[in-house]
N, C-alpha and C. Protein backbone atom coordinates (compact mmCIF):
# COMPACT_ATOMS: atom_id res chain seq x y z
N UNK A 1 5.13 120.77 78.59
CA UNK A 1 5.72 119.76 77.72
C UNK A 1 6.64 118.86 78.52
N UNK A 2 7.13 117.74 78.08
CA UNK A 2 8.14 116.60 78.69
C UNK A 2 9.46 116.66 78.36
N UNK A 3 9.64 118.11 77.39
CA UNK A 3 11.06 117.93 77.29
C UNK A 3 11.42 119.27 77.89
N UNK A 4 12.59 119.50 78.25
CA UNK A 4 13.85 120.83 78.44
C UNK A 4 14.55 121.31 77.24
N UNK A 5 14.62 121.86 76.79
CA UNK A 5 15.60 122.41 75.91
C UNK A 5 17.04 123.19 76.10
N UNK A 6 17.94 122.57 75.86
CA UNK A 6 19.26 123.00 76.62
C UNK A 6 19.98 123.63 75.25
N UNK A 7 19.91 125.40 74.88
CA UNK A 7 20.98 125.81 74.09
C UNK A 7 22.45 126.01 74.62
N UNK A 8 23.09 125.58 73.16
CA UNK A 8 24.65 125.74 73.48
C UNK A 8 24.97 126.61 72.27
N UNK A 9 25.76 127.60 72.52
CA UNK A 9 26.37 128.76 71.83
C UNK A 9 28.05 128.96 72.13
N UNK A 10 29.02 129.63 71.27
CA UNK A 10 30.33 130.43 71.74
C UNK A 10 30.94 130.64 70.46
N UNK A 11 31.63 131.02 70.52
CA UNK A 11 33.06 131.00 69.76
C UNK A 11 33.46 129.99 69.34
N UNK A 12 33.70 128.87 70.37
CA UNK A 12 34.38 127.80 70.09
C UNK A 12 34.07 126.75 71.62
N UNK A 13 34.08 125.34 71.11
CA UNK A 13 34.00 124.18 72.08
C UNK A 13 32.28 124.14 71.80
N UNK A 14 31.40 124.42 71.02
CA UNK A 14 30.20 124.15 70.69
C UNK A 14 30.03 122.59 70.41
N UNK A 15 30.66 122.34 69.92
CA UNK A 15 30.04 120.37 69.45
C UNK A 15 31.25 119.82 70.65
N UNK A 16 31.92 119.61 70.79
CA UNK A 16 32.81 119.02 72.23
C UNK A 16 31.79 119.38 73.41
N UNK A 17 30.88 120.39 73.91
CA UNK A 17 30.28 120.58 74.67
C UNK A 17 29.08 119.72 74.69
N UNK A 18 28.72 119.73 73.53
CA UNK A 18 27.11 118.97 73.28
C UNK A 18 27.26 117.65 73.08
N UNK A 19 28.26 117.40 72.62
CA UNK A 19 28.84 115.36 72.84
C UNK A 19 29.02 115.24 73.91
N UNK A 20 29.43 115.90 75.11
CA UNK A 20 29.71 115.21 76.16
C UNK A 20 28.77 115.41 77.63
N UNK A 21 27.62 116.72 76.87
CA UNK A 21 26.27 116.44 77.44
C UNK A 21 25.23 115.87 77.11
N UNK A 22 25.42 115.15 75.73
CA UNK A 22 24.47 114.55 75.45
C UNK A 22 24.45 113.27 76.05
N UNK A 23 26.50 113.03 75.92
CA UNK A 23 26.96 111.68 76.30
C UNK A 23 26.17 111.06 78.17
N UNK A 24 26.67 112.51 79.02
CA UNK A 24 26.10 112.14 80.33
C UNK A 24 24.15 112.09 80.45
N UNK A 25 23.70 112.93 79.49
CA UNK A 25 22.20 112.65 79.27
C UNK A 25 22.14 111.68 79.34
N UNK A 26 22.55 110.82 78.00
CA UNK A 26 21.73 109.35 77.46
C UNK A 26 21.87 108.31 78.62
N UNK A 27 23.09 108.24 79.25
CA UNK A 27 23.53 107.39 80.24
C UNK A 27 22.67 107.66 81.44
N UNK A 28 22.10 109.25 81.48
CA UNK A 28 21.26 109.07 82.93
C UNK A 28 19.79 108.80 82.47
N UNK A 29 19.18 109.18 81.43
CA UNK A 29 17.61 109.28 80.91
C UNK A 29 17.76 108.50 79.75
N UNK A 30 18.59 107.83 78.88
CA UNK A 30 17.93 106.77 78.25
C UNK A 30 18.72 107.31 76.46
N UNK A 31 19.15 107.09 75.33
CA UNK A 31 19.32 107.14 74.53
C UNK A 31 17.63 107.81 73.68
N UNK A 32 16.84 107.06 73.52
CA UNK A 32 15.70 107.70 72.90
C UNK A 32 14.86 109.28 73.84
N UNK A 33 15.65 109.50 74.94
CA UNK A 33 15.08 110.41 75.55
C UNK A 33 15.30 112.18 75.28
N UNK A 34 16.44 111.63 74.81
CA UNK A 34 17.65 113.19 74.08
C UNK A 34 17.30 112.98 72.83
N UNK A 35 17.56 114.27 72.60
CA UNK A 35 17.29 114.68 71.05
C UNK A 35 18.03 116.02 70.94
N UNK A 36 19.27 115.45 69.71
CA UNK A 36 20.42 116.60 69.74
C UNK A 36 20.39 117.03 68.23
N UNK A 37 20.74 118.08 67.68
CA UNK A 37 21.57 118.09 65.99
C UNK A 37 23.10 117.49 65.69
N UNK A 38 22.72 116.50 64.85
CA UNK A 38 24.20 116.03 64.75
C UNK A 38 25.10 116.92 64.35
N UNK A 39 26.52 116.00 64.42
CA UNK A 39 27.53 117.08 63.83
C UNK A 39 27.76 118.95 64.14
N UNK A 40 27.99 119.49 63.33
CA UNK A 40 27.68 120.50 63.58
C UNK A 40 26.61 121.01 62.64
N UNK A 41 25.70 120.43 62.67
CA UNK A 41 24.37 121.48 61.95
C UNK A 41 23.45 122.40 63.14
N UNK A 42 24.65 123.49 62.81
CA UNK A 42 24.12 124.02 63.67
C UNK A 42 23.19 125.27 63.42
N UNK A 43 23.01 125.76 62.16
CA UNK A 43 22.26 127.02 62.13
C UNK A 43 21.11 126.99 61.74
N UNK A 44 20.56 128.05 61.58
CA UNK A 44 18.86 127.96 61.68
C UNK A 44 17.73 126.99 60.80
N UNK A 45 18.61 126.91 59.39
CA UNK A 45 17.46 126.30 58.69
C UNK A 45 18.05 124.63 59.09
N UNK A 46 19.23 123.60 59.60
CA UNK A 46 19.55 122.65 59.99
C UNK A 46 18.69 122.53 61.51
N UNK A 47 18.43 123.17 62.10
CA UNK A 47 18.23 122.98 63.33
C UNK A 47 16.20 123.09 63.10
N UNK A 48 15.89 123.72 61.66
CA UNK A 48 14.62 123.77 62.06
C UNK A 48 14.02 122.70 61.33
N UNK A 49 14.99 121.97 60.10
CA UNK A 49 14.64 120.84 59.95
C UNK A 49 14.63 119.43 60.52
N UNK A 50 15.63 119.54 61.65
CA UNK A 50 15.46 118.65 62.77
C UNK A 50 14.56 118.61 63.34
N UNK A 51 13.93 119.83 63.79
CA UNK A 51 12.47 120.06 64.51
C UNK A 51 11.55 118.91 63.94
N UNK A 52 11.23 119.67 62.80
CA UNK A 52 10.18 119.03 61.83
C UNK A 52 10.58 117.53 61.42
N UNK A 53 11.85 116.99 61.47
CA UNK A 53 11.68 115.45 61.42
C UNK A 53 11.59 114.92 62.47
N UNK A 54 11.32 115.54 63.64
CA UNK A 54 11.35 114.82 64.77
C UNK A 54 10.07 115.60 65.59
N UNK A 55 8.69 115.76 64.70
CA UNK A 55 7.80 116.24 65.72
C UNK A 55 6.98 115.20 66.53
N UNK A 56 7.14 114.13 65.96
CA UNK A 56 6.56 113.13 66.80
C UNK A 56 7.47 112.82 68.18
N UNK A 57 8.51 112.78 68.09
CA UNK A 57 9.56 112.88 69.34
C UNK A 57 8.72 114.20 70.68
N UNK A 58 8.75 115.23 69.75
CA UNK A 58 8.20 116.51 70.82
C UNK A 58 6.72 116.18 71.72
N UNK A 59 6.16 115.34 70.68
CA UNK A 59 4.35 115.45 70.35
C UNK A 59 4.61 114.18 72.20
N UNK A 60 5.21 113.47 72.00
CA UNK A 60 5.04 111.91 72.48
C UNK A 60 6.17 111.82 73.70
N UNK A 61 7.23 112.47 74.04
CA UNK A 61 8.41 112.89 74.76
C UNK A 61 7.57 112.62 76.32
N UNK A 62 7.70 112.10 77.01
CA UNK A 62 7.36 112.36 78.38
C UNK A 62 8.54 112.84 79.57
N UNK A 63 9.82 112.51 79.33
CA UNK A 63 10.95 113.61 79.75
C UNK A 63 12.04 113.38 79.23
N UNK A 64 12.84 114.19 78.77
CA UNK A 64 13.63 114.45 77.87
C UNK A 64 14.18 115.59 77.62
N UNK A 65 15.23 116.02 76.85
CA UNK A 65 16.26 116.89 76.46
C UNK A 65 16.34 117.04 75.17
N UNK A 66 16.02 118.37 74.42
CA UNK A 66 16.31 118.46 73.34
C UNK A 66 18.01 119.54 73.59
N UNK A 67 18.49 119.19 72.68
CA UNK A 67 20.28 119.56 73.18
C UNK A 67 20.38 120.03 71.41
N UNK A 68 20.78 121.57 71.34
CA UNK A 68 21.13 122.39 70.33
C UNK A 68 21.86 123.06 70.11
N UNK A 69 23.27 122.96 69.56
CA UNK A 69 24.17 123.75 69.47
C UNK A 69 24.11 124.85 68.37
N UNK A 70 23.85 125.81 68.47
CA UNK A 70 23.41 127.21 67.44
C UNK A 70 24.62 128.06 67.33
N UNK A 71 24.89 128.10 66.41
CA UNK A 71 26.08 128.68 65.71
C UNK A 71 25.50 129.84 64.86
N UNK A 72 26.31 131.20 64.78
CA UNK A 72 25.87 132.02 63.67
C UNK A 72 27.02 132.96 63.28
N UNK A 73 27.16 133.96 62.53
CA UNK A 73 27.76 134.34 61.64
C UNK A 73 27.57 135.87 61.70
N UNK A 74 26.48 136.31 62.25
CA UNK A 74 26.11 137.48 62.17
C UNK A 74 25.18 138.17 63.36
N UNK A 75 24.72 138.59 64.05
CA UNK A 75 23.72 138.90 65.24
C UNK A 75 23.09 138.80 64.51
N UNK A 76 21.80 138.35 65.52
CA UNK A 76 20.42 138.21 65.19
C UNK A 76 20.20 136.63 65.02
N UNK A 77 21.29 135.99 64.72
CA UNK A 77 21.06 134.56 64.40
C UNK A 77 20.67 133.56 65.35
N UNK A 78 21.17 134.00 66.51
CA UNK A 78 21.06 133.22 67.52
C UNK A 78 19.56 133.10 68.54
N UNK A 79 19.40 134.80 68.28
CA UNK A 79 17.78 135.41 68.95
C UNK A 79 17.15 134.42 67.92
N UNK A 80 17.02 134.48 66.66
CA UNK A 80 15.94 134.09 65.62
C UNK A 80 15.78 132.08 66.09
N UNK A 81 17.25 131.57 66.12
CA UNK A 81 16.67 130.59 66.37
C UNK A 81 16.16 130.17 67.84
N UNK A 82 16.35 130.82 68.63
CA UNK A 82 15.43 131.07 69.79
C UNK A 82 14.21 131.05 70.28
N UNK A 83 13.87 131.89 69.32
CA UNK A 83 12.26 132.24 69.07
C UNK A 83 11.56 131.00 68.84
N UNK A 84 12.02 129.89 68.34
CA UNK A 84 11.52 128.90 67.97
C UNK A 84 12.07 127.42 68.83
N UNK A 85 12.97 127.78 69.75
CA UNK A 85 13.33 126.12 70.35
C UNK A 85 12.98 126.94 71.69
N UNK A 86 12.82 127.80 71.80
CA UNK A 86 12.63 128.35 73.50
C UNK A 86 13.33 127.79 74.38
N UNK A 87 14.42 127.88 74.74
CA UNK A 87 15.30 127.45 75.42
C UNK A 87 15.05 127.62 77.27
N UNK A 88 15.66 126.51 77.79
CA UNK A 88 15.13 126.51 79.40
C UNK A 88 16.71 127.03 79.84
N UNK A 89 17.52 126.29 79.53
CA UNK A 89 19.13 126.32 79.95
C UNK A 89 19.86 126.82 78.66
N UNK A 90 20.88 127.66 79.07
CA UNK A 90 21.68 128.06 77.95
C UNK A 90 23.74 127.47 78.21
N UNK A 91 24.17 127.33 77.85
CA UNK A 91 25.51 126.94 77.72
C UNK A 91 26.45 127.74 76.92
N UNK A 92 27.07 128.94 77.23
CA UNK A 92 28.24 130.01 76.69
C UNK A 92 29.27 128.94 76.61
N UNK A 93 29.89 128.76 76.07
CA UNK A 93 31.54 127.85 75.98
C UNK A 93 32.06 128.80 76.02
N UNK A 94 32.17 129.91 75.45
CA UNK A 94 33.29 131.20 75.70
C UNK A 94 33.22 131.94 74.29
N UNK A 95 33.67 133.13 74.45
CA UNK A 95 33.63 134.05 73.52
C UNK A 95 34.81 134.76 73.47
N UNK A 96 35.20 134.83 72.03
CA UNK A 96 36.70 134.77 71.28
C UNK A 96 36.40 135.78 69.95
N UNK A 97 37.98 135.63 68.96
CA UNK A 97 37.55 136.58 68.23
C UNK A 97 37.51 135.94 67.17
N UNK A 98 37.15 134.50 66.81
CA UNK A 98 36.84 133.86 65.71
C UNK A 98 35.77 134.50 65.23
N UNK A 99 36.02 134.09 63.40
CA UNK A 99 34.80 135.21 62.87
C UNK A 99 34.67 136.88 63.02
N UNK A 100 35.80 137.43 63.52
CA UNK A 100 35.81 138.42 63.30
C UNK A 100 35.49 139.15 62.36
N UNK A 101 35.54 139.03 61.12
CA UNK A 101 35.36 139.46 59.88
C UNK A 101 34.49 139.55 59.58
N UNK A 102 33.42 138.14 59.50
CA UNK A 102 32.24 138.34 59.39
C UNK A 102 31.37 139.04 60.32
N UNK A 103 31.54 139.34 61.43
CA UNK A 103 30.77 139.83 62.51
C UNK A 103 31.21 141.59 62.48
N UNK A 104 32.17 142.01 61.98
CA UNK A 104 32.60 143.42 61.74
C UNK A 104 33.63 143.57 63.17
N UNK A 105 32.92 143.44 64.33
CA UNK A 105 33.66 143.73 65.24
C UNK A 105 33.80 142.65 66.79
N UNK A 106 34.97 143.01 68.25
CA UNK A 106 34.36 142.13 68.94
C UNK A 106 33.08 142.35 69.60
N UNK A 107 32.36 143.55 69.75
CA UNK A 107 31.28 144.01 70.38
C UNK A 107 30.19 143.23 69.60
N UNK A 108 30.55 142.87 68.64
CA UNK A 108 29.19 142.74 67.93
C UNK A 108 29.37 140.85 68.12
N UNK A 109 30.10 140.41 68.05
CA UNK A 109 30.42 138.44 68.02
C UNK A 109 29.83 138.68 69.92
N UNK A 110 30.01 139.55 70.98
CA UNK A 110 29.98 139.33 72.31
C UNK A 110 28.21 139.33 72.33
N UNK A 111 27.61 140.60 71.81
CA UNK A 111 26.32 140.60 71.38
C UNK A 111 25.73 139.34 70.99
N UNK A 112 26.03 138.67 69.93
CA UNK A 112 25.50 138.24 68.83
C UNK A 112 25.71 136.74 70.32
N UNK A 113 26.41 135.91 71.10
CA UNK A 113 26.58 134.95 71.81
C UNK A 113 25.97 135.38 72.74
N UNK A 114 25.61 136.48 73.17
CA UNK A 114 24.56 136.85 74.36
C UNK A 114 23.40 136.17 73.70
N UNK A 115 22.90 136.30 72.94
CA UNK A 115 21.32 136.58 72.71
C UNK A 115 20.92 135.02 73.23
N UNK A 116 21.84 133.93 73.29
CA UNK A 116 21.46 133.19 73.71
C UNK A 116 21.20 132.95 75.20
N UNK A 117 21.60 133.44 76.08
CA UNK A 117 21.21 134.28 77.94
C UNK A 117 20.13 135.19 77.46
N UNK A 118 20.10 136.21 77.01
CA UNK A 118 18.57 136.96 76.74
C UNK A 118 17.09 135.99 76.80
N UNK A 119 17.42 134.66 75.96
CA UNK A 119 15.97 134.22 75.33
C UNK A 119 15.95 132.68 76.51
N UNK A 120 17.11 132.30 77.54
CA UNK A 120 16.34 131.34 78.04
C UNK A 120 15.82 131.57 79.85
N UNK A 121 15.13 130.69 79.73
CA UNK A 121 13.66 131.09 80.41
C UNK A 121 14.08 130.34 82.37
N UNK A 122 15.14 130.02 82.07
CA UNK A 122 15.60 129.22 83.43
C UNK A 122 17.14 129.49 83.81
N UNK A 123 17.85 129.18 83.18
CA UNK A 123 19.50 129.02 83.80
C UNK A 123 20.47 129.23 82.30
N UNK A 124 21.74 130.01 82.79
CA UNK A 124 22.45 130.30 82.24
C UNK A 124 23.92 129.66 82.70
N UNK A 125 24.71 128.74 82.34
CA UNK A 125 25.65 128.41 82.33
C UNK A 125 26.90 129.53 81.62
N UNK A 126 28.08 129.92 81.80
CA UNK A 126 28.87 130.19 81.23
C UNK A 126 30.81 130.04 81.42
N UNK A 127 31.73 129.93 80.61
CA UNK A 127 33.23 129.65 81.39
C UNK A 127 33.71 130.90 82.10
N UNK A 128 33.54 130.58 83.51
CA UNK A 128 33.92 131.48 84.35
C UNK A 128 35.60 131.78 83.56
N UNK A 129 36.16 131.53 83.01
CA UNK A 129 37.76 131.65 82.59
C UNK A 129 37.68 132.56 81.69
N UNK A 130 36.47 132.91 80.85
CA UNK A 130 36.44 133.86 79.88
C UNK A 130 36.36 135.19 80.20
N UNK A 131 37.06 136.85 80.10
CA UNK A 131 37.29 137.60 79.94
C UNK A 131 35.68 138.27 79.70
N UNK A 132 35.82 137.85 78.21
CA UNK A 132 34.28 138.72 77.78
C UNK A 132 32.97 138.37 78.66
N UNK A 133 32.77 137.15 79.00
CA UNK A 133 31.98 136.50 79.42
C UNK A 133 31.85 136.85 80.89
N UNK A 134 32.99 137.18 81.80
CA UNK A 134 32.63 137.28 83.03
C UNK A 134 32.18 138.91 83.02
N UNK A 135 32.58 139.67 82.40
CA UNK A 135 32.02 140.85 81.95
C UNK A 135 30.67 141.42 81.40
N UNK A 136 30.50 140.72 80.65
CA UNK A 136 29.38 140.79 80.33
C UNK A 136 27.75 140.53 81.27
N UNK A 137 28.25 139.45 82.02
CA UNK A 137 27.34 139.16 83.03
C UNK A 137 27.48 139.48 84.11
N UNK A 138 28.27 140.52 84.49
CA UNK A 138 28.45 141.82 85.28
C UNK A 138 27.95 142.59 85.26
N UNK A 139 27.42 143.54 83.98
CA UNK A 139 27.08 144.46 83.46
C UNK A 139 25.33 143.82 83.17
N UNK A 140 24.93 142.55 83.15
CA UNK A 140 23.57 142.65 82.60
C UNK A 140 22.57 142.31 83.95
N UNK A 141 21.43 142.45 83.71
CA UNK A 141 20.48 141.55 84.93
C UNK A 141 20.41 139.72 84.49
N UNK A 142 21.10 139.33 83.70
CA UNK A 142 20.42 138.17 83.52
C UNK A 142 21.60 137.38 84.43
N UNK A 143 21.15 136.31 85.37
CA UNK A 143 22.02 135.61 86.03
C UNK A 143 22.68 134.28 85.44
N UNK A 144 23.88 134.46 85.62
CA UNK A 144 24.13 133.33 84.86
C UNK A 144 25.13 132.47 85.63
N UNK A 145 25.49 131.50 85.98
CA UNK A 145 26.32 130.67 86.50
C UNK A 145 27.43 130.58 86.19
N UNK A 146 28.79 130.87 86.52
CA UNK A 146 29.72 130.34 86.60
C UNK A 146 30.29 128.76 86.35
N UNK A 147 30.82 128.39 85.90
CA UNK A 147 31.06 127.15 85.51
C UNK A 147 32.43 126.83 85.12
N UNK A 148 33.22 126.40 85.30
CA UNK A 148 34.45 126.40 84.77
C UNK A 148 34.98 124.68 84.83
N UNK A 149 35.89 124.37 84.39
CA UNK A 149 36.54 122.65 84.18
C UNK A 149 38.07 122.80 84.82
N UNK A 150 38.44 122.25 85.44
CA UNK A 150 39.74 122.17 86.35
C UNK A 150 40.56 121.13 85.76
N UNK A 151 41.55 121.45 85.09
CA UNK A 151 42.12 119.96 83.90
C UNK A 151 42.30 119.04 85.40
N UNK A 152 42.59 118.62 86.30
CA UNK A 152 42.05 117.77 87.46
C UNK A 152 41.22 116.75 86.93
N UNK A 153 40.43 117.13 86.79
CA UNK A 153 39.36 116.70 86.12
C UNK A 153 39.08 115.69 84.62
N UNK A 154 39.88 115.86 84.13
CA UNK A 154 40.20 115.24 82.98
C UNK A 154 41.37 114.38 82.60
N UNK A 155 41.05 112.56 82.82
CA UNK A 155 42.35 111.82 82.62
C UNK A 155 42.50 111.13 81.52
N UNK A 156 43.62 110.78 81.44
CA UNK A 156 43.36 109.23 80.41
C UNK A 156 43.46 110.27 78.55
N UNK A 157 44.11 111.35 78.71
CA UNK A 157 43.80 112.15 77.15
C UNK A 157 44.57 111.88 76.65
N UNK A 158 43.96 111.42 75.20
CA UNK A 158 44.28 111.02 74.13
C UNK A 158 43.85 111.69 72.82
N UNK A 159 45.19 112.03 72.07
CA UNK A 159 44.60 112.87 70.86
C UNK A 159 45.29 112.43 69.79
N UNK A 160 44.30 112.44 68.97
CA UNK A 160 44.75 112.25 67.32
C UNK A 160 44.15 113.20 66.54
N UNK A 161 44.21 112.74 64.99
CA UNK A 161 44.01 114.09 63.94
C UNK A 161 42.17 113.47 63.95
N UNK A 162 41.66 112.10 64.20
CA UNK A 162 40.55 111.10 63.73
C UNK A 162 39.47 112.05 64.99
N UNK A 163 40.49 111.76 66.34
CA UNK A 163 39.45 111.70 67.55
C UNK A 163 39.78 112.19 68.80
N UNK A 164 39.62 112.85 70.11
CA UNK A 164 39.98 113.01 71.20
C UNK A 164 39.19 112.34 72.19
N UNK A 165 39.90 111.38 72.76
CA UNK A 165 39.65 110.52 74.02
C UNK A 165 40.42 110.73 75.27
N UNK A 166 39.39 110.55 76.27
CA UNK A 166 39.69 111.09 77.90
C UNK A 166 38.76 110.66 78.39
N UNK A 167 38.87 110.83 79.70
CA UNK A 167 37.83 110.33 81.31
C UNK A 167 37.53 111.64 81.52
N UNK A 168 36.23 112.02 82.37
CA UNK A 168 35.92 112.47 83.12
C UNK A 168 35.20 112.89 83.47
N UNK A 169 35.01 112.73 85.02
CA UNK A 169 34.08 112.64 86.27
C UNK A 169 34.05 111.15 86.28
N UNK A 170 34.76 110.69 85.63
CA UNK A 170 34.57 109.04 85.58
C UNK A 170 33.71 108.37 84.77
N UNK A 171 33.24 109.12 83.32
CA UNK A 171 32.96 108.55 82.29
C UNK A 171 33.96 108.62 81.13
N UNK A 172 33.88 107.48 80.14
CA UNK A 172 34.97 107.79 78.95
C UNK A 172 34.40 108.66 77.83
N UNK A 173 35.15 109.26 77.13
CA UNK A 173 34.65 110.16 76.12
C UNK A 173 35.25 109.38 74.67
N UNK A 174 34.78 109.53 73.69
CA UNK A 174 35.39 109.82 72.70
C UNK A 174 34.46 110.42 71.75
N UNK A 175 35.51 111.45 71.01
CA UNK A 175 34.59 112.95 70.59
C UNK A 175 35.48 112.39 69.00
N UNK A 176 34.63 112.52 68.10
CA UNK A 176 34.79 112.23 66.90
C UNK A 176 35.67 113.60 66.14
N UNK A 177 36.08 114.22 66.76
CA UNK A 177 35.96 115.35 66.20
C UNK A 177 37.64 115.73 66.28
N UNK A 178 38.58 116.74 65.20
CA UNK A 178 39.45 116.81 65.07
C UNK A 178 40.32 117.03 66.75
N UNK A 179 41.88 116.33 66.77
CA UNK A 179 42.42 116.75 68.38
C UNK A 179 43.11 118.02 68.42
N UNK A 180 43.05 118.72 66.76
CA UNK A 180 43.88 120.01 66.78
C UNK A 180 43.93 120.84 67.62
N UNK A 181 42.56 120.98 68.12
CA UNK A 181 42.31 122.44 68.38
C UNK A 181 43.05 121.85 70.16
N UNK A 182 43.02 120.89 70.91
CA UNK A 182 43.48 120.92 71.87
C UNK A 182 45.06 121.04 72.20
């Protein structure tokens, strides 16, 4: 096929991650070449109706990026939508204890953000800064990359309740998305 499929999974920094790879995508391969889920629709039946409105995109794609941020609530969610976008590259943002409750425990939220390293078929990205994460890929065969962001790296930040704006690597960002969490 002509496209890659790049999953993104964690705890948290899921849509900040995928805006600002989609952002350096479009700028290197073209706006009609990526194909992301907006917002955060991120779980299985949002992400499989994107599929299906966009099979002519897949059918006709000669190179391109489909970019998916998969969010879930429970294990198993993440394998299931897997099975169906087959992922080449995966993207961990990090693993935390959001959702605890629903997930019962942290063993089971660390599980449940693996499954996305289990199902892809090429490269594993993850934040070398994370605890669970550098652990985890200690303990498994699946190789996964190190990756981490050096605030160095990031100028020009600007936050409000609307939007968070910044530089970097020497592109501008602006992420639609609340500045709380920073």
């Amino acid at each position: 096929s002509g496209f890659k499929v790049i999953g993104i999974t964690g705890s948290y920094g899921k849509s900040s991650t995928k805006e600002i790879l989609v952002k350096f995508l479009q700028d290197k391969f073209s706006r009609e070449n990526i194909l992301f889920n907006p917002a955060n629709f991120n779980n299985e039946i949002a992400i499989a109706r994107l599929v299906i409105k966009n099979k002519k995109w897949f059918k006709e794609i000669k190179k391109g990026f489909f970019v998916v941020e998969i969010g879930a609530y429970r294990t198993g969610e993440i394998r299931d939508v897997c099975h169906f976008i087959n992922p080449n590259f995966g993207i961990i943002t990090g693993i935390g204890n959001q959702h605890l409750s629903l997930f019962g425990s942290q063993e089971k939220i660390t599980k449940a953000k693996f499954e996305l390293a289990e199902k892809c078929s090429e490269q594993v990205f993850f934040d070398e800064d994370n605890f669970f994460l550098r652990n985890i890929f200690k303990n498994k065969k699946i190789k996964g990359r190190m990756q981490g962001v050096d605030s160095k790296e990031i100028s020009n930040l600007e936050i409000s309740l609307e939007k968070s704006s910044f530089v970097f690597h020497g592109k501008a960002f602006d992420l639609f998305l609340s500045g709380e969490f920073w």
